[in-house]
C-alpha atoms as a PDB file:
ATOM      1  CA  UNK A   1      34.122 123.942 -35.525  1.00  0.00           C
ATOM      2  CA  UNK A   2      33.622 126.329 -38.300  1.00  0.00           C
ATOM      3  CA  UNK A   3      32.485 125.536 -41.608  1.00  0.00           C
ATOM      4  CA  UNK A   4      34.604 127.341 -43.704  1.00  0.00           C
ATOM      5  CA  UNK A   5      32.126 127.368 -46.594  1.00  0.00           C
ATOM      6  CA  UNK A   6      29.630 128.974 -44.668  1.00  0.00           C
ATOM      7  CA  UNK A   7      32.117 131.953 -43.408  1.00  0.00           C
ATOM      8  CA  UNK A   8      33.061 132.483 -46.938  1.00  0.00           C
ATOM      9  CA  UNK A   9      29.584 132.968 -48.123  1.00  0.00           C
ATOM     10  CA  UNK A  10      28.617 134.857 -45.483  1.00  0.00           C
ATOM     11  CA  UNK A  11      31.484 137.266 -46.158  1.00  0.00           C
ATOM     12  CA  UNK A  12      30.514 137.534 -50.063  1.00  0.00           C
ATOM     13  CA  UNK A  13      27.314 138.327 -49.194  1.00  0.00           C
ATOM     14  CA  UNK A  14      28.385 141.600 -47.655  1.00  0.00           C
ATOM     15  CA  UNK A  15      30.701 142.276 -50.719  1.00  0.00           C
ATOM     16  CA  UNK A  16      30.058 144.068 -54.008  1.00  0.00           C
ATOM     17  CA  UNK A  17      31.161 141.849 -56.985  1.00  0.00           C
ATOM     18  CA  UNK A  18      33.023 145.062 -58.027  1.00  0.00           C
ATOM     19  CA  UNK A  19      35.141 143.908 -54.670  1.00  0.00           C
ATOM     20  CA  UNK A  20      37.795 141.379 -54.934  1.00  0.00           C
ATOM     21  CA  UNK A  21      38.315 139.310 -51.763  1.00  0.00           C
ATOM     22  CA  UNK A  22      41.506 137.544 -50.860  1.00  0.00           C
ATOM     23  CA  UNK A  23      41.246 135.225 -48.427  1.00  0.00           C
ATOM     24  CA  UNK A  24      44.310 135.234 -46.151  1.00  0.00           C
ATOM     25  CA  UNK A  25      45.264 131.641 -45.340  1.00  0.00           C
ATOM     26  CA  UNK A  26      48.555 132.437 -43.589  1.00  0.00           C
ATOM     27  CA  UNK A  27      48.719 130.129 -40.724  1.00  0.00           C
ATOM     28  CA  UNK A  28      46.015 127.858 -42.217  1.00  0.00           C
ATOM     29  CA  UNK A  29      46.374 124.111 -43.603  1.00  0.00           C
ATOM     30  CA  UNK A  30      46.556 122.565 -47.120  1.00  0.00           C
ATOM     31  CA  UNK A  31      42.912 120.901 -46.083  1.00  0.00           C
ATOM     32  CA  UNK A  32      41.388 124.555 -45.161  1.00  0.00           C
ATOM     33  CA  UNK A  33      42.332 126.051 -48.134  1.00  0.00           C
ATOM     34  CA  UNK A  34      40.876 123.220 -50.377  1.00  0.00           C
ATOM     35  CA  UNK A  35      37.535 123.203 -48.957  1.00  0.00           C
ATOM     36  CA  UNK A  36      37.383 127.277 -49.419  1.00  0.00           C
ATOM     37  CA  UNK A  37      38.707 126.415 -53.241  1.00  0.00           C
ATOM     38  CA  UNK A  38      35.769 123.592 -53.189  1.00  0.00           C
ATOM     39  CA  UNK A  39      33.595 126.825 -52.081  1.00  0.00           C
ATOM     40  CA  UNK A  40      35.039 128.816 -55.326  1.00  0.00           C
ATOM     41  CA  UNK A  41      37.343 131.093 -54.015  1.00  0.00           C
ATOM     42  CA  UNK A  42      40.441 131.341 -55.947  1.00  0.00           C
ATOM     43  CA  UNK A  43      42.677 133.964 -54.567  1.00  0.00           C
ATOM     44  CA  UNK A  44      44.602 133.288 -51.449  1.00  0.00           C
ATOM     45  CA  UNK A  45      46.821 135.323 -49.374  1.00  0.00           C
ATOM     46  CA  UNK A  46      49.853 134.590 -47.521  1.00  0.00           C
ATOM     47  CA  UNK A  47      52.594 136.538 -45.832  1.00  0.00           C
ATOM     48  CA  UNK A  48      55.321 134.120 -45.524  1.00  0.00           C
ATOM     49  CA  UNK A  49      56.786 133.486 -48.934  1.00  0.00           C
ATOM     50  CA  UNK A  50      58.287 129.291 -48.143  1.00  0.00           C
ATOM     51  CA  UNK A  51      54.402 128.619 -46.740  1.00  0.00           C
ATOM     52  CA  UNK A  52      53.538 130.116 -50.141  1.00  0.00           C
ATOM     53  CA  UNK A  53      55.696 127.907 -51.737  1.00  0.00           C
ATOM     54  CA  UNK A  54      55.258 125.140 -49.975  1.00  0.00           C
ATOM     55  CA  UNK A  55      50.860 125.596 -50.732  1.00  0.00           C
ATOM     56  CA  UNK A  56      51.405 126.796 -54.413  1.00  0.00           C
ATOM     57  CA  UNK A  57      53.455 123.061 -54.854  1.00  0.00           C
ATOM     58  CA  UNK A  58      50.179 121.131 -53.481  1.00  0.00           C
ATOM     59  CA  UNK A  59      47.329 123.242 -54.580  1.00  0.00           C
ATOM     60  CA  UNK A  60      45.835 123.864 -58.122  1.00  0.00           C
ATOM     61  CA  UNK A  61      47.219 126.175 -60.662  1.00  0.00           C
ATOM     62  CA  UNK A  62      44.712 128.337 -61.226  1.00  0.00           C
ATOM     63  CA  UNK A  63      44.885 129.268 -57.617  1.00  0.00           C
ATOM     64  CA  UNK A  64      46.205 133.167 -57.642  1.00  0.00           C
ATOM     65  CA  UNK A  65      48.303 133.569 -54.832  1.00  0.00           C
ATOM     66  CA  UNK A  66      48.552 137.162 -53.526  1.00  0.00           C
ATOM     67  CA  UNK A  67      51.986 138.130 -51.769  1.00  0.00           C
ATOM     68  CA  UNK A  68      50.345 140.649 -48.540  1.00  0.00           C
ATOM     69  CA  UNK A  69      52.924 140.719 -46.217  1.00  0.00           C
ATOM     70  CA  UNK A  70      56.206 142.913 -45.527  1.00  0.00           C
ATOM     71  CA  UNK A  71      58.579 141.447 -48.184  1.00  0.00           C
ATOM     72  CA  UNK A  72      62.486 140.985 -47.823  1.00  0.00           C
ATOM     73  CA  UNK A  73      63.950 141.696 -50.916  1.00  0.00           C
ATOM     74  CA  UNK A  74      66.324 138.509 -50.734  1.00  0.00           C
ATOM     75  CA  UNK A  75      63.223 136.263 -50.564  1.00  0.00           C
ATOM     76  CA  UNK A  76      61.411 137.843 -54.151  1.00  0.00           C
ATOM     77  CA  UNK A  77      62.774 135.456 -56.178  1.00  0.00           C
ATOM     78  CA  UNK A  78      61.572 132.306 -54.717  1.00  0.00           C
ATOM     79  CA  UNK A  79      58.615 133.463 -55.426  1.00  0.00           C
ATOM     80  CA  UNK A  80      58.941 135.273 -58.895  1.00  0.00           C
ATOM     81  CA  UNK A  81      57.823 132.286 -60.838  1.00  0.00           C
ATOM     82  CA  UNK A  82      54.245 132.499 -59.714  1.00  0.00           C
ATOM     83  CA  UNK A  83      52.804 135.336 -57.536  1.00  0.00           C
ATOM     84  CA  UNK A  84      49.802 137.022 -58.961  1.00  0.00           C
ATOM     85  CA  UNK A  85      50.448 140.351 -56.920  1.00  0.00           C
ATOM     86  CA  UNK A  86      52.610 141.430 -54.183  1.00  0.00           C
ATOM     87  CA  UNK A  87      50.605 143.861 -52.137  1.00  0.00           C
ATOM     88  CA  UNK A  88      52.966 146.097 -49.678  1.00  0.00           C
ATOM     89  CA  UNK A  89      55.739 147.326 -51.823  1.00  0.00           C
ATOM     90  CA  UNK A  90      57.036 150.050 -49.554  1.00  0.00           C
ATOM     91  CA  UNK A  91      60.667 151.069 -51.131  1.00  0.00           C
ATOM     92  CA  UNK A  92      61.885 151.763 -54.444  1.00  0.00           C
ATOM     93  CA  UNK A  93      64.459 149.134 -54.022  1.00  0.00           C
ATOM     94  CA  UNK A  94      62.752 146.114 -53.491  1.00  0.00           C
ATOM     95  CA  UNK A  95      60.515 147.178 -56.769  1.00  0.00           C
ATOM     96  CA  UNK A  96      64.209 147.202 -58.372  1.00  0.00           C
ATOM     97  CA  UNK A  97      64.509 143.903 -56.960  1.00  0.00           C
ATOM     98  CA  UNK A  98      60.912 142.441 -58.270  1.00  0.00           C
ATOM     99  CA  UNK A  99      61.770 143.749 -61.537  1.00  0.00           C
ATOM    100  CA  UNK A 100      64.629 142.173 -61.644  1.00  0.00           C
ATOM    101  CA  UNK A 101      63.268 138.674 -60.546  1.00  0.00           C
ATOM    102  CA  UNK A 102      60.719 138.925 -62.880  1.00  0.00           C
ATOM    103  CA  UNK A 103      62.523 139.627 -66.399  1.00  0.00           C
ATOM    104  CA  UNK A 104      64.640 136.448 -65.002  1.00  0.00           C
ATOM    105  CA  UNK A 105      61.230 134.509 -65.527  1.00  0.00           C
ATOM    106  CA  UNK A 106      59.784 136.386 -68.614  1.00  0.00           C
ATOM    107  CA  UNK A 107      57.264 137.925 -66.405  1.00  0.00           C
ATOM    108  CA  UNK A 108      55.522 141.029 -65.501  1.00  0.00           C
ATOM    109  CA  UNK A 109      54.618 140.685 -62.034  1.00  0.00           C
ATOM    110  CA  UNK A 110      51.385 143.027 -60.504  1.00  0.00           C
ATOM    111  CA  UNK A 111      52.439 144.840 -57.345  1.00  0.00           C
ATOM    112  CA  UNK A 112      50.817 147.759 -54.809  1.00  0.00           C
ATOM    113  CA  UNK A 113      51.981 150.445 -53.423  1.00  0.00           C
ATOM    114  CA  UNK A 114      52.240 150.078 -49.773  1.00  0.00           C
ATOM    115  CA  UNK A 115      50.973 153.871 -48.551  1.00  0.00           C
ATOM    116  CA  UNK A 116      51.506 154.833 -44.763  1.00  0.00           C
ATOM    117  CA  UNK A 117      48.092 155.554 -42.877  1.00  0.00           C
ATOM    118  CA  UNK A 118      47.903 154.699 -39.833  1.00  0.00           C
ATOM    119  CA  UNK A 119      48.990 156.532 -36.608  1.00  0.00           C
ATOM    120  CA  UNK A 120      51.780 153.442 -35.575  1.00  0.00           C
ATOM    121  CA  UNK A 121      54.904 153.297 -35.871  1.00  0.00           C
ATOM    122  CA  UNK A 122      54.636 149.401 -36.360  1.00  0.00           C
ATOM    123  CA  UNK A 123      52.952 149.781 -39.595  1.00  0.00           C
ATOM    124  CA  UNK A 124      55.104 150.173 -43.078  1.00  0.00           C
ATOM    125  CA  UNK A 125      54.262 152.016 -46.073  1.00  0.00           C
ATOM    126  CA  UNK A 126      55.736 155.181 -47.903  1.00  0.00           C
ATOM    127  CA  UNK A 127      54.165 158.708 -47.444  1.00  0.00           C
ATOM    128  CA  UNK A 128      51.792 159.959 -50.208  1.00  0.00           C
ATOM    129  CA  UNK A 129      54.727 162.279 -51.680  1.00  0.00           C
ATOM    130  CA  UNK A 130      57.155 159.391 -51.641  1.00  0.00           C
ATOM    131  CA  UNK A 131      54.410 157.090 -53.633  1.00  0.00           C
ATOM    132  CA  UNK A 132      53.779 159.971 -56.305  1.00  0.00           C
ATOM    133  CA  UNK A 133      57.716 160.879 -56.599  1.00  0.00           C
ATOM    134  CA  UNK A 134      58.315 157.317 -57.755  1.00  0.00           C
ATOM    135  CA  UNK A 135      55.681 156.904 -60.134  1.00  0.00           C
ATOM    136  CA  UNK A 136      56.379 160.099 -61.829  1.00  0.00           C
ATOM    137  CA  UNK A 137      60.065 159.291 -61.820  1.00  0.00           C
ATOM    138  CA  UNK A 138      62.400 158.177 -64.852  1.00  0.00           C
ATOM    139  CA  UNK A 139      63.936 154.923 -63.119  1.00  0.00           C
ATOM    140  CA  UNK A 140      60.532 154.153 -61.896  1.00  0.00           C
ATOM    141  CA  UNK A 141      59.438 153.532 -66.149  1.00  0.00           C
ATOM    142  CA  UNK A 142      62.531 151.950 -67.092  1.00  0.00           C
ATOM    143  CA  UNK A 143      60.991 149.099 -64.684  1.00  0.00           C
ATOM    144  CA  UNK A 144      59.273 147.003 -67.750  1.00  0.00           C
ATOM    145  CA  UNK A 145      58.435 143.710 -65.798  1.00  0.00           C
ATOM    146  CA  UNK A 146      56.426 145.396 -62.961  1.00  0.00           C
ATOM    147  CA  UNK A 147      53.176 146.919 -63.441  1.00  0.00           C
ATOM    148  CA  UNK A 148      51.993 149.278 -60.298  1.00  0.00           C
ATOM    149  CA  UNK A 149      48.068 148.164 -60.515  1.00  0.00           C
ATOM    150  CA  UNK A 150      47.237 150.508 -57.151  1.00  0.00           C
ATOM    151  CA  UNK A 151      47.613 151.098 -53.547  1.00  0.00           C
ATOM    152  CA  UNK A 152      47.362 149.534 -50.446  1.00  0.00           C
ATOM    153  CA  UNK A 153      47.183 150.465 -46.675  1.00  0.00           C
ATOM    154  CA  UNK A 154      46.489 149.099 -43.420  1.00  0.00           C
ATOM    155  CA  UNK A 155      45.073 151.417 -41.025  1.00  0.00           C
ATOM    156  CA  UNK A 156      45.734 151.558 -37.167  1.00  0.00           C
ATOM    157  CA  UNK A 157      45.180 148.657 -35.323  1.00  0.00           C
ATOM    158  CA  UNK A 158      41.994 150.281 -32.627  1.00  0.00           C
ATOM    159  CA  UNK A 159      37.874 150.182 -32.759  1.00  0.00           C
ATOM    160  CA  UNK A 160      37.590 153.990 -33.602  1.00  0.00           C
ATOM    161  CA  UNK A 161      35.489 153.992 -36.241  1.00  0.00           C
ATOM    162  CA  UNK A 162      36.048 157.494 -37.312  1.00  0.00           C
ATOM    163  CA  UNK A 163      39.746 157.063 -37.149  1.00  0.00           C
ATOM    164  CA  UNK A 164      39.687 154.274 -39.417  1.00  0.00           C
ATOM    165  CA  UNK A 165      36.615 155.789 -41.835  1.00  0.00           C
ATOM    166  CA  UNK A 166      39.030 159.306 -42.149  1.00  0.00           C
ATOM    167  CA  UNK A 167      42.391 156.724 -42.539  1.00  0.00           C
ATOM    168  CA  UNK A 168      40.664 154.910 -45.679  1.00  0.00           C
ATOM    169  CA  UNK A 169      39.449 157.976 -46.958  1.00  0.00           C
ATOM    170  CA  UNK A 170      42.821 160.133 -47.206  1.00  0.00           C
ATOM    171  CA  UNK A 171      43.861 156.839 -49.117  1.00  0.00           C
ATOM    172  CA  UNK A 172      41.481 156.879 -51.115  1.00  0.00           C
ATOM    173  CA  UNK A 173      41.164 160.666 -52.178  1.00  0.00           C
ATOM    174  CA  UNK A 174      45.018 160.031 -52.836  1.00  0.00           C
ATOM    175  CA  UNK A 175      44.293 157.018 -55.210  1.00  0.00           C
ATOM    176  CA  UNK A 176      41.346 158.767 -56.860  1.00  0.00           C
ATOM    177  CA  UNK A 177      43.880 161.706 -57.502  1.00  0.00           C
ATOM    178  CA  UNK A 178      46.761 159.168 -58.765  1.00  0.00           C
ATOM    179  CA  UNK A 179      43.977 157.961 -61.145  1.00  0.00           C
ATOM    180  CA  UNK A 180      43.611 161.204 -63.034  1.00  0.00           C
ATOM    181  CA  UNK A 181      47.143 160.552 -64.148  1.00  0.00           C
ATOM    182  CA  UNK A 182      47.694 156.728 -64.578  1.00  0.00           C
ATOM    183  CA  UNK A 183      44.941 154.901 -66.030  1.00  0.00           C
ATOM    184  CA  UNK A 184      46.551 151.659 -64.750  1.00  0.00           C
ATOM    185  CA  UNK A 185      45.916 152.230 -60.899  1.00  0.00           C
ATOM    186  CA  UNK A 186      42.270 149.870 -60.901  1.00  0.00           C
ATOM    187  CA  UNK A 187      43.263 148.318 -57.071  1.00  0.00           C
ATOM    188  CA  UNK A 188      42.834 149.793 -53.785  1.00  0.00           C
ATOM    189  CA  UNK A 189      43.441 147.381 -51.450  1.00  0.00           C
ATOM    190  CA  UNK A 190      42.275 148.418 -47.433  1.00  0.00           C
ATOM    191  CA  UNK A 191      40.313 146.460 -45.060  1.00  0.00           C
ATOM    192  CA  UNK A 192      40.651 143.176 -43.138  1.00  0.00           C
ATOM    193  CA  UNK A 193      38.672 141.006 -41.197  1.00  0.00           C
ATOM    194  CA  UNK A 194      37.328 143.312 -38.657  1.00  0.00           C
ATOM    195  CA  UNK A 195      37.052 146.506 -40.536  1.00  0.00           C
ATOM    196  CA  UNK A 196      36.497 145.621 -44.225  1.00  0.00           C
ATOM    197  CA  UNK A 197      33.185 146.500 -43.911  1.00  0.00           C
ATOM    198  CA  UNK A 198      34.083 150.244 -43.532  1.00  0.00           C
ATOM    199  CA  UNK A 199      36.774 150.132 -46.008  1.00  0.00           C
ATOM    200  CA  UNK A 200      34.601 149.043 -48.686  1.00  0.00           C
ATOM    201  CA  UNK A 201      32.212 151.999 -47.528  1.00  0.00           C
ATOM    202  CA  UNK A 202      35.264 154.322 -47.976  1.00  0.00           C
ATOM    203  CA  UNK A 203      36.231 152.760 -51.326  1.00  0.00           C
ATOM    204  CA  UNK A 204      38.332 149.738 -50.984  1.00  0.00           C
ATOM    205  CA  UNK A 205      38.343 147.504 -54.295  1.00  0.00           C
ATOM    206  CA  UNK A 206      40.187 144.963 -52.289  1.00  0.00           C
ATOM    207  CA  UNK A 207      39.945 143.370 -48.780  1.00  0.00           C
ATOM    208  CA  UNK A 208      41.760 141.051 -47.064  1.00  0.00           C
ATOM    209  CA  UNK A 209      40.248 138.508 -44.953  1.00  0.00           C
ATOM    210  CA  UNK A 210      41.217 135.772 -43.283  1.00  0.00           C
ATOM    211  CA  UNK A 211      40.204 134.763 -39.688  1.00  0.00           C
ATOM    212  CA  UNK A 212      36.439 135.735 -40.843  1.00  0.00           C
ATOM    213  CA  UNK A 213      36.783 133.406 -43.425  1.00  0.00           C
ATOM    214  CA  UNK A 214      39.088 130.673 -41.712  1.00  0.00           C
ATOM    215  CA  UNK A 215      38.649 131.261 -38.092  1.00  0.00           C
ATOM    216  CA  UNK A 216      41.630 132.149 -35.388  1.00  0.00           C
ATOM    217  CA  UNK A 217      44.869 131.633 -36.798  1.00  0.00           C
ATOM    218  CA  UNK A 218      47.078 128.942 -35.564  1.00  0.00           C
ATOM    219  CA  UNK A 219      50.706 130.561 -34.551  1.00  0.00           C
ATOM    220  CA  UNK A 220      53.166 128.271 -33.782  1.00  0.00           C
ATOM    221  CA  UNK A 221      55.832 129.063 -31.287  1.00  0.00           C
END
């Protein structure tokens, strides 16, 4: 059985404090997540929004709860009252949407870009000139109640480690040359459980990790 406070330190220790680690506990029961919160981690991702929910009822408050999978825009505002970040934004519309949401709750709500870098068609994301098209756009700044804190990208799903190493780094030389122009991008989010390793070589700020941390997730069919 795996001792979840173990995994979690042993996944720290091969993370820079600069590096922010959300640990993905999609899949993963209440009693999981409190004994990695007994550990001290406080950010926690999920990709469903109702398990969200459902975790951000039972859990404590000062739990940030990061939003990392593909998002349907008629699910945002369950969730409006108390996401930290939405990672994967991948359309102008559903910022529109997240905006909107927001300003219903007084908020400002943190979201990423979701940027297309891997070589599958299953993956989402926008192309690089999509991404700097709507941040340089008018409708994009009347948005007051999002704030675009960076970029994030999954890379292909395969154990080529140059393929992945040259994925994260096109991000990255992107989101350094976003940078020069908005002060706010501080968040690259890229890596996962298997790779995150190499993604924080190639300049990830943020990496997502779950079975590492929690074990093999429990789908249920």
């Amino acid at each position: 059985m795996i001792r979840i406070k173990d995994s979690l330190q042993t996944v720290l220790k091969n993370v820079s404090k600069k590096v922010t680690l959300v640990a993905v506990s999609k899949t993963k029961p209440i009693a999981d997540i409190k004994e990695a919160y007994n550990a001290g981690q406080r950010i926690f991702g999920e990709n469903k929004i109702q398990e969200m929910i459902t975790k951000y009822d039972a859990l404590p408050k000062d739990i940030e709860w990061h939003m990392i999978g593909h998002l349907q825009r008629n699910k945002v505002k369950y969730m409006a009252h108390f996401v930290n970040l939405i990672h994967g934004v991948d359309s102008f519309k559903t910022l529109k949407e997240i905006n909107k949401q927001a300003k219903k709750h007084d908020r400002v709500i943190n979201c990423l870009l979701q940027a297309s870098i891997a070589k599958e068609d299953t993956k989402f994301g926008l192309p690089f000139n999509e991404i700097a098209t709507i941040l340089a756009s008018d409708a994009f700044l009347d948005l007051k109640n999002i704030n675009i804190v960076g970029l994030m990208g999954m890379a292909t799903f395969t154990d080529n480690q140059e393929q992945l190493a040259e994925e994260f780094s096109s991000l990255k030389l992107f989101f350094d040359s976003l940078k020069t122009q908005n002060s706010k991008l501080t968040t690259l989010s890229m890596g996962m459980s298997g790779d995150y390793q190499l993604a924080i070589k190639n300049g990830s700020t943020m990496i997502r990790v779950g079975s590492a941390i929690f074990g093999a997730r429990n789908y249920i069919v």
